[in-house]
Protein backbone atom coordinates (compact mmCIF):
# COMPACT_ATOMS: atom_id res chain seq x y z
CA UNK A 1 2.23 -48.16 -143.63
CA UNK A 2 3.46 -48.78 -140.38
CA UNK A 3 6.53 -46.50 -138.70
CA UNK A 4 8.46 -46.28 -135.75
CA UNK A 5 8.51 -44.48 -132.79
CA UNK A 6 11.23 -42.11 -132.23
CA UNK A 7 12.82 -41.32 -129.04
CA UNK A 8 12.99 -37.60 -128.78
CA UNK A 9 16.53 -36.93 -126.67
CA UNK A 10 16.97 -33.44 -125.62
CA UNK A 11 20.49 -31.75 -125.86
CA UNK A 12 20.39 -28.68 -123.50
CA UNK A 13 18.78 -31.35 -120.87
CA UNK A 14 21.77 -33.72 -121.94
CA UNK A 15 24.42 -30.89 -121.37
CA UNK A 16 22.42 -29.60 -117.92
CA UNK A 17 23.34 -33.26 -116.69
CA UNK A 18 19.90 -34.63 -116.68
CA UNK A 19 20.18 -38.12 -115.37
CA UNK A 20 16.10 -38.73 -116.70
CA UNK A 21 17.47 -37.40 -120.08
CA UNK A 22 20.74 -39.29 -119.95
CA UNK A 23 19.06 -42.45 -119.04
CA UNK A 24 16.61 -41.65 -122.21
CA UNK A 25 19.61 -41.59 -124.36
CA UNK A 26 21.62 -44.87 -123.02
CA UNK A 27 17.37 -47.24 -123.74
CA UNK A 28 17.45 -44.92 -127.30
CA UNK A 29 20.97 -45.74 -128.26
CA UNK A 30 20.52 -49.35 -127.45
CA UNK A 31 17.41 -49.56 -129.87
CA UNK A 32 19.28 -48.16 -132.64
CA UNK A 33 17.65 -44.37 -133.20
CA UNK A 34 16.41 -41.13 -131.59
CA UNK A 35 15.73 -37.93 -132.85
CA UNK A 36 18.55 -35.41 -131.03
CA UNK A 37 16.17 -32.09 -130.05
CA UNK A 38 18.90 -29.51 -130.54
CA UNK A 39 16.72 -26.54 -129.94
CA UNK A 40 17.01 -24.33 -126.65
CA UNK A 41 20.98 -25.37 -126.87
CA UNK A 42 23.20 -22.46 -127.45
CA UNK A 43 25.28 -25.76 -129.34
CA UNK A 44 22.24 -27.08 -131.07
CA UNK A 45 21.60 -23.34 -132.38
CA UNK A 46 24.40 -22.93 -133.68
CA UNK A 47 24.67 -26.32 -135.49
CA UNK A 48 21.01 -25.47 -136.86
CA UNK A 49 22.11 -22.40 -138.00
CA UNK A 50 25.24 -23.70 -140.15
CA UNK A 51 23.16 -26.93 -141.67
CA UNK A 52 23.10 -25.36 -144.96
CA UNK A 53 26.82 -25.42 -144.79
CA UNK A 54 27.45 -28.59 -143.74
CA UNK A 55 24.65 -29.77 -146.44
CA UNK A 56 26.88 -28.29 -149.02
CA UNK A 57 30.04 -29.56 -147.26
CA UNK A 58 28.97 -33.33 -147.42
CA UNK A 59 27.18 -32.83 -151.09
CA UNK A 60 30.84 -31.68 -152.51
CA UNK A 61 32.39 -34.07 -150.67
CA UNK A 62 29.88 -36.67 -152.51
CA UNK A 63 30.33 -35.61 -155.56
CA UNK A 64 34.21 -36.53 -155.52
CA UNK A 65 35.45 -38.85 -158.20
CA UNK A 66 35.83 -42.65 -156.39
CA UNK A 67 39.90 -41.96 -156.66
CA UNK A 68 39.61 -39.08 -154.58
CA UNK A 69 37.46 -40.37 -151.89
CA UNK A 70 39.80 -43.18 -151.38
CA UNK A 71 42.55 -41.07 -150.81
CA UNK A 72 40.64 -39.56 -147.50
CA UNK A 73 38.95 -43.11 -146.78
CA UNK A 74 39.49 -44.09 -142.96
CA UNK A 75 39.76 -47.72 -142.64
CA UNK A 76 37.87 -49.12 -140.01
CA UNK A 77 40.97 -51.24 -138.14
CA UNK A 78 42.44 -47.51 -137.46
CA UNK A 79 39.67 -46.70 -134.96
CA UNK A 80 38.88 -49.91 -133.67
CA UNK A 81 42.30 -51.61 -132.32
């Protein structure tokens, strides 16, 4: 089965002002995916360590009835004028 290759971007690099690693993200966001390496980041470690959380967070979010996710829907015209 064949895959694709994914662009690892590194996030401590990123926030260190890397220009290598910043010019790695600009050709990966312009192909459409990269895998964001958030270990080593005192921001990426704390995201890893609150993933259960936020798993949770968007699973009860999911599991709102269709009314009640169209009452916190953001329409795309808001963000895009």
């Amino acid at each position: 089965m064949p895959t694709a290759q994914l662009r690892k971007v590194n996030l401590q690099k990123l926030a260190s002002g890397d220009i290598e690693e910043s010019k790695k993200l600009f050709k990966s966001c312009r192909s459409g995916f990269f895998f964001l390496d958030l270990q080593g980041s005192q921001d990426g470690e704390t995201l890893l360590g609150d993933v259960d959380t936020i798993f949770k967070l968007a699973k009860s979010v999911f599991d709102l009835d269709e009314e009640s996710k169209q009452k916190h829907f953001l329409k795309t015209e808001t963000f895009f004028r």
